[in-house]
N, C-alpha and C. Protein backbone atom coordinates (compact mmCIF):
# COMPACT_ATOMS: atom_id res chain seq x y z
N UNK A 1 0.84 -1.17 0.00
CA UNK A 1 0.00 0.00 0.00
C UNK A 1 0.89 1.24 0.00
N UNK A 2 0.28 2.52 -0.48
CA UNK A 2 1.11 3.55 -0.91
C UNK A 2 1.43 4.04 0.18
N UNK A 3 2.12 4.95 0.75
CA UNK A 3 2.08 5.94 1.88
C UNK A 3 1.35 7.55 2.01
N UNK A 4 0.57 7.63 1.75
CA UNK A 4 -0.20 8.56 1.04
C UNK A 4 0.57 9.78 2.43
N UNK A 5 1.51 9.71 2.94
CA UNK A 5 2.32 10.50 3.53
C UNK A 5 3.52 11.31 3.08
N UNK A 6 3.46 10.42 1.70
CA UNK A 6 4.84 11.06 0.74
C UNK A 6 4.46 12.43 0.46
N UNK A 7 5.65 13.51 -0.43
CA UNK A 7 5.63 14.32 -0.54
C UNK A 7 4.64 14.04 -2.00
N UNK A 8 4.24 15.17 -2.78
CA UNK A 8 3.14 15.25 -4.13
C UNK A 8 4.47 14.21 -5.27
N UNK A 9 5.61 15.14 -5.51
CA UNK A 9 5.95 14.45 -6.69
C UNK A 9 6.41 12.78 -6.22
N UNK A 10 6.64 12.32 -5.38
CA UNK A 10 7.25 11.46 -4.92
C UNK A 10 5.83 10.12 -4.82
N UNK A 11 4.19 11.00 -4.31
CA UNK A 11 3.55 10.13 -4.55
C UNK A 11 2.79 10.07 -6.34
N UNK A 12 3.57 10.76 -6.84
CA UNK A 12 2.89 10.64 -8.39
C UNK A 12 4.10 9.79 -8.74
N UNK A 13 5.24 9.86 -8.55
CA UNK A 13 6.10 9.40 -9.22
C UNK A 13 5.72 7.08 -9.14
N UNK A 14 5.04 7.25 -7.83
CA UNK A 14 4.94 5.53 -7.16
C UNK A 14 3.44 5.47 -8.04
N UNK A 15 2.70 6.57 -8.79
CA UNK A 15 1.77 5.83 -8.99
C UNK A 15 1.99 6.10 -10.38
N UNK A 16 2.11 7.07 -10.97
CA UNK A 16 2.38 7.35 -12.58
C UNK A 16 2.88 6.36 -13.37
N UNK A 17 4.41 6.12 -12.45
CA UNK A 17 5.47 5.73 -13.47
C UNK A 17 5.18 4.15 -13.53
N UNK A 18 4.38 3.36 -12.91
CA UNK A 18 4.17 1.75 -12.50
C UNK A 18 3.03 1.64 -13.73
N UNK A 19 2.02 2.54 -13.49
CA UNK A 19 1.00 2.84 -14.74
C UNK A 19 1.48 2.90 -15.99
N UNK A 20 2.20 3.91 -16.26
CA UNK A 20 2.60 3.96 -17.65
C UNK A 20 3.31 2.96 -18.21
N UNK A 21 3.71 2.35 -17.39
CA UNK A 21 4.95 1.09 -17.57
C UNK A 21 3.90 -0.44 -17.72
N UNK A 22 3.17 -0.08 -17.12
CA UNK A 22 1.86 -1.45 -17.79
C UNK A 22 1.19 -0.84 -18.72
N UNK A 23 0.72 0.37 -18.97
CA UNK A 23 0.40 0.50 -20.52
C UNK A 23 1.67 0.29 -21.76
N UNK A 24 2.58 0.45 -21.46
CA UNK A 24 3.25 -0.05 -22.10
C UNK A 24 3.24 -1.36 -22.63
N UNK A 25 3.37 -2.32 -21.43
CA UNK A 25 3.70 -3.85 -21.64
C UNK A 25 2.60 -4.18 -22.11
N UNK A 26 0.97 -3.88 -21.88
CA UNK A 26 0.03 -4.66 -22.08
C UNK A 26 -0.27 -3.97 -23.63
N UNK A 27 0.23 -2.88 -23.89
CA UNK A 27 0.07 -2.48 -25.51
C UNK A 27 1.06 -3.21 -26.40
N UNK A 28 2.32 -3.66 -25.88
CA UNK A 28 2.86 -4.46 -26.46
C UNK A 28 2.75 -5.58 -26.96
N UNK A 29 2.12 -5.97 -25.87
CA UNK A 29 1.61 -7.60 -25.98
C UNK A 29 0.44 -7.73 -27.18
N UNK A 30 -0.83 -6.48 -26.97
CA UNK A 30 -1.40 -6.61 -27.87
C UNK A 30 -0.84 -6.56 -29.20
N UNK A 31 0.06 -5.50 -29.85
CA UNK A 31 0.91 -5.37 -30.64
C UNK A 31 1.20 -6.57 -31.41
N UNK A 32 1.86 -7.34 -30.81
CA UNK A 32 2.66 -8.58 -31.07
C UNK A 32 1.36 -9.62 -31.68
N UNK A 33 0.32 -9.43 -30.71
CA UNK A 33 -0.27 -10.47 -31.01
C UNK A 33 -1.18 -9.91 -32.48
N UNK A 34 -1.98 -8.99 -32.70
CA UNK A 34 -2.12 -8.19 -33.91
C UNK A 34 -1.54 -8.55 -34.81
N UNK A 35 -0.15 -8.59 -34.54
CA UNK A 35 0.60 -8.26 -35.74
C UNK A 35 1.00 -9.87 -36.13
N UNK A 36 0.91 -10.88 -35.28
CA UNK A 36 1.14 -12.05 -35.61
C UNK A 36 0.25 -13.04 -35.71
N UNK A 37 -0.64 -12.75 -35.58
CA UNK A 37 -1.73 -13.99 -35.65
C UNK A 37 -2.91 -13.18 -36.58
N UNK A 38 -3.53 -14.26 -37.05
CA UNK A 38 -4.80 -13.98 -37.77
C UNK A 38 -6.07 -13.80 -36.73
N UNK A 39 -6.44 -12.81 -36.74
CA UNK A 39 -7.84 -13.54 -35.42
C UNK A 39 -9.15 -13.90 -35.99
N UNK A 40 -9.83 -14.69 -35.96
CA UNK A 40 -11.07 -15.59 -36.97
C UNK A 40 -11.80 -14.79 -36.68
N UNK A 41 -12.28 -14.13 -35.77
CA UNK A 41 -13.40 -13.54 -35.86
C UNK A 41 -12.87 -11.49 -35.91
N UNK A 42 -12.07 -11.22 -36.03
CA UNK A 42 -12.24 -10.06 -36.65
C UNK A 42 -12.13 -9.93 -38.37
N UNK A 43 -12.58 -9.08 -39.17
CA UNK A 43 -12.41 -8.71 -40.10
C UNK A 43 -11.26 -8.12 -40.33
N UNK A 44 -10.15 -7.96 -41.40
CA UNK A 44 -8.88 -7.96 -41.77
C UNK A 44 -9.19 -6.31 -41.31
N UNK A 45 -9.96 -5.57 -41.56
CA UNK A 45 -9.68 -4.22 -41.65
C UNK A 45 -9.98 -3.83 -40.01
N UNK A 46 -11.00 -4.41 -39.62
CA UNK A 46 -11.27 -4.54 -38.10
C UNK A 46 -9.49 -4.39 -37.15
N UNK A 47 -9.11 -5.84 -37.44
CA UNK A 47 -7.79 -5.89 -36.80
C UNK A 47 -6.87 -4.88 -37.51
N UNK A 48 -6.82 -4.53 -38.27
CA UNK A 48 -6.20 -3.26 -38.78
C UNK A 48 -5.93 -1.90 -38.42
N UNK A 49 -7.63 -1.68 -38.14
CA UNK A 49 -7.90 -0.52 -37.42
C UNK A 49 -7.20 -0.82 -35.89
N UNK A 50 -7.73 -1.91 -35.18
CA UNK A 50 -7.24 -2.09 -33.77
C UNK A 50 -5.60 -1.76 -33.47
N UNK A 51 -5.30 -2.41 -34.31
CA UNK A 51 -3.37 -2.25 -34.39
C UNK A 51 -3.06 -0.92 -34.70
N UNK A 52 -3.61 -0.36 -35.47
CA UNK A 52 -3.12 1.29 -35.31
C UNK A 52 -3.77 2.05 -34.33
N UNK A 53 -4.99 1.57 -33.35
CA UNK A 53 -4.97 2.28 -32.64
C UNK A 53 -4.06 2.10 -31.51
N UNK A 54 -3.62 0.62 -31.60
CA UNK A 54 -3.08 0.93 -30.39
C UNK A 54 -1.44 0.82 -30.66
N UNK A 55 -1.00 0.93 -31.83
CA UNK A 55 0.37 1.65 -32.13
C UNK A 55 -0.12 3.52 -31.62
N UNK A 56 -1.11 4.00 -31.59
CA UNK A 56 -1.37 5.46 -31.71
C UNK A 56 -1.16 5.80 -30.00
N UNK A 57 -1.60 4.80 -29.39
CA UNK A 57 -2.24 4.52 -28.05
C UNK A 57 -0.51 4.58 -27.68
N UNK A 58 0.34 4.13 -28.16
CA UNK A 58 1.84 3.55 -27.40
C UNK A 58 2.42 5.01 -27.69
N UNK A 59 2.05 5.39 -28.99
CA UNK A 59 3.11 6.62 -29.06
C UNK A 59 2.26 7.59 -28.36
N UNK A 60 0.99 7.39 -27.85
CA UNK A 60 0.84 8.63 -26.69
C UNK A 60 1.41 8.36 -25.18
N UNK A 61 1.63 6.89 -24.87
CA UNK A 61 2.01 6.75 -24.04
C UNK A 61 3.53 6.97 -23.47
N UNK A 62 3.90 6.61 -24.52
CA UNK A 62 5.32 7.09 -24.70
C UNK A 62 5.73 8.58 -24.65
N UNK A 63 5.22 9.36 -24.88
CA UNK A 63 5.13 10.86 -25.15
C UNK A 63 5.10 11.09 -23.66
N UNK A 64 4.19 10.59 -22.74
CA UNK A 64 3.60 10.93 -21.44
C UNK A 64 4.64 10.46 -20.93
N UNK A 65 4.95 9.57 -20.83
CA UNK A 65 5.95 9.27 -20.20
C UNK A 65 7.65 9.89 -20.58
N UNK A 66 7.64 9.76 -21.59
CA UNK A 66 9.03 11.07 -22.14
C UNK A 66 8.57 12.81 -21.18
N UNK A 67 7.73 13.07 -21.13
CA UNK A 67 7.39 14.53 -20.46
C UNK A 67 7.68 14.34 -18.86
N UNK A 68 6.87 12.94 -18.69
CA UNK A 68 6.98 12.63 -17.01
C UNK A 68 8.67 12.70 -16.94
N UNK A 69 9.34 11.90 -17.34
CA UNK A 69 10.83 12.01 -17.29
C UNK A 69 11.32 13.18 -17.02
N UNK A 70 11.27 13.95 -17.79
CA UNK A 70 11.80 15.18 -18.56
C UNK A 70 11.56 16.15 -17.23
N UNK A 71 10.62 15.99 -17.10
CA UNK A 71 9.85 17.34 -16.04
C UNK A 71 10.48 16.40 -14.31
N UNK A 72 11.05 16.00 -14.32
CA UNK A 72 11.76 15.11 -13.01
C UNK A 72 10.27 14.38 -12.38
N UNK A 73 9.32 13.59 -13.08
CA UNK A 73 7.79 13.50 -12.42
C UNK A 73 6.92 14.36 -11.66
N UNK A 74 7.43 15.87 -12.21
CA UNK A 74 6.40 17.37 -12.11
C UNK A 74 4.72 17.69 -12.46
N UNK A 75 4.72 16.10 -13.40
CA UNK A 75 3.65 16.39 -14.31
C UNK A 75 2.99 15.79 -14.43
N UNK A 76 1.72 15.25 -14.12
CA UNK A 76 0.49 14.72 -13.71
C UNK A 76 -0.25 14.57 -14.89
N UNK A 77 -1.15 13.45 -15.13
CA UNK A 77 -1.39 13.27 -16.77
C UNK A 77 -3.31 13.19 -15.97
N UNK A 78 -3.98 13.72 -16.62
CA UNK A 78 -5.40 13.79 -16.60
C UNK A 78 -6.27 12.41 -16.49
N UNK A 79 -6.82 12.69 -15.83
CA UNK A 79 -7.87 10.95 -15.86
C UNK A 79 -8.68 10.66 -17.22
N UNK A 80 -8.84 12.07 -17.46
CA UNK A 80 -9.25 11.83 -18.71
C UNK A 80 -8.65 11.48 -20.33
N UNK A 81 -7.26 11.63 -19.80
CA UNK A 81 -6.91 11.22 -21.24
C UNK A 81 -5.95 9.79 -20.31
N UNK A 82 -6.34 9.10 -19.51
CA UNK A 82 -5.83 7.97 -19.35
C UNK A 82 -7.27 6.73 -19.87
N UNK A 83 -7.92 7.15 -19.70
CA UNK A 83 -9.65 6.51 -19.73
C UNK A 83 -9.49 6.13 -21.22
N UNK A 84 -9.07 6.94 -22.26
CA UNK A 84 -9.04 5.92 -23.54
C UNK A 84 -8.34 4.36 -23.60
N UNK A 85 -6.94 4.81 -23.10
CA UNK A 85 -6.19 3.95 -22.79
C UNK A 85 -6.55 3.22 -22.30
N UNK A 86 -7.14 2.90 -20.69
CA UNK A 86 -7.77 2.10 -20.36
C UNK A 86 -8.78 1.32 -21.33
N UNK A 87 -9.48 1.73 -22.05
CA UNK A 87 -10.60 1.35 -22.49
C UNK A 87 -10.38 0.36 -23.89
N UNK A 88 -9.04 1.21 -24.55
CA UNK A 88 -8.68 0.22 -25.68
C UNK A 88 -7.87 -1.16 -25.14
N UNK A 89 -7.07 -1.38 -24.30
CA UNK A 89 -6.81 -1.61 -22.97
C UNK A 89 -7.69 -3.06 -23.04
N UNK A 90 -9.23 -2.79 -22.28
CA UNK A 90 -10.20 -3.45 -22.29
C UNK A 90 -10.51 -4.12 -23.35
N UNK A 91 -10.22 -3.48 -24.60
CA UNK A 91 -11.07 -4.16 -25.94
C UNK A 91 -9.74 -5.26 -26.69
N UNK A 92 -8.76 -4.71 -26.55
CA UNK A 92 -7.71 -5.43 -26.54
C UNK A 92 -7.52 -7.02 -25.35
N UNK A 93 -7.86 -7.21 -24.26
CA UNK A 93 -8.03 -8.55 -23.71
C UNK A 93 -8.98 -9.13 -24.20
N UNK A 94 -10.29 -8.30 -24.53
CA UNK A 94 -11.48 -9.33 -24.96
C UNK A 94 -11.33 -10.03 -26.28
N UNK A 95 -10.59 -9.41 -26.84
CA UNK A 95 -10.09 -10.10 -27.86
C UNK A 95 -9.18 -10.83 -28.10
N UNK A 96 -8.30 -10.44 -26.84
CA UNK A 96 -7.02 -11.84 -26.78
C UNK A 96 -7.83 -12.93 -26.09
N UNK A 97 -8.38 -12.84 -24.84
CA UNK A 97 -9.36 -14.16 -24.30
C UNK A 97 -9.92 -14.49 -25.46
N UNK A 98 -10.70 -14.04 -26.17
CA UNK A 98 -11.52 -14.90 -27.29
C UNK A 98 -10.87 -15.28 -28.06
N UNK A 99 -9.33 -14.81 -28.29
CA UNK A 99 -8.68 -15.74 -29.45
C UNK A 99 -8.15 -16.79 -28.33
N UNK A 100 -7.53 -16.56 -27.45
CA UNK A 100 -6.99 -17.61 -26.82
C UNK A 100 -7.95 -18.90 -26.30
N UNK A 101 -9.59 -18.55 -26.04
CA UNK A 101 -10.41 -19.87 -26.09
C UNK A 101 -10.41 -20.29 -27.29
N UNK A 102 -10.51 -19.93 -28.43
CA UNK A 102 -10.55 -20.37 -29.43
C UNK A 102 -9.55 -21.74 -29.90
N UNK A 103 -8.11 -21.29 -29.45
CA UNK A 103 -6.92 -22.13 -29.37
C UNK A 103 -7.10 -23.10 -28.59
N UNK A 104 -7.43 -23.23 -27.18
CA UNK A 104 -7.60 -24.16 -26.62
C UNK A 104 -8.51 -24.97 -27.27
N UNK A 105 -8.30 -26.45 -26.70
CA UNK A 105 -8.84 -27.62 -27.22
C UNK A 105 -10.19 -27.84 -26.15
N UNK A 106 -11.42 -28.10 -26.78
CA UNK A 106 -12.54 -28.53 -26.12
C UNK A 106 -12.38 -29.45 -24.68
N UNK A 107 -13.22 -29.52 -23.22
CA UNK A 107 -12.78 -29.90 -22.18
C UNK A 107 -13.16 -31.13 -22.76
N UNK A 108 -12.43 -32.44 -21.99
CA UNK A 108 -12.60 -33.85 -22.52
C UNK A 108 -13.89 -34.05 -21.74
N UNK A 109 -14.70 -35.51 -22.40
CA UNK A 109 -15.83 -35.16 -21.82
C UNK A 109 -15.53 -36.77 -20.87
């Protein structure tokens, strides 16, 4: 649990920088998987669109986090422009779970 006793930049820095660093990894992952697998149930342009949004999604994240750096963690990023992220985020697992049941093999009966 945080110490909500820290000084301001010190408690943005324990919650910012852990955040941005899993939007990272979990945009990656989607990335990879986008870019390497076919998924049966999206449409080619569907998964198309998804992969550039969330190549769009990394280079904003990246940006935020290049400023957080830069500014020594001075700089506080809006709930509201984290909420997309989150949200593509969201649409991005439902679509890895549904490809990944897909892969799995039926339970034996």
């Amino acid at each position: 649990m945080l110490n909500s006793n820290l000084p301001e930049p010190e408690l943005l820095k324990a919650l910012l920088e852990p955040l941005l660093e899993d939007f990272n990894y979990w945009f990656d992952r989607s990335t990879n998987l986008l870019e390497t697998e076919e998924i049966p149930f999206l449409r080619g342009e569907d998964q198309s669109d998804l992969l550039a949004r969330v190549k769009q999604a990394q280079q904003e994240v990246g940006a935020a986090k290049a400023l957080f750096q830069a500014t020594g963690g001075q700089v506080a990023i809006e709930t509201a422009a984290l909420m997309p992220w989150h949200k593509l985020l969201a649409e991005c697992w439902q679509v890895s779970a549904r490809f990944r049941s897909l892969q799995s093999p039926p339970p034996a009966k």
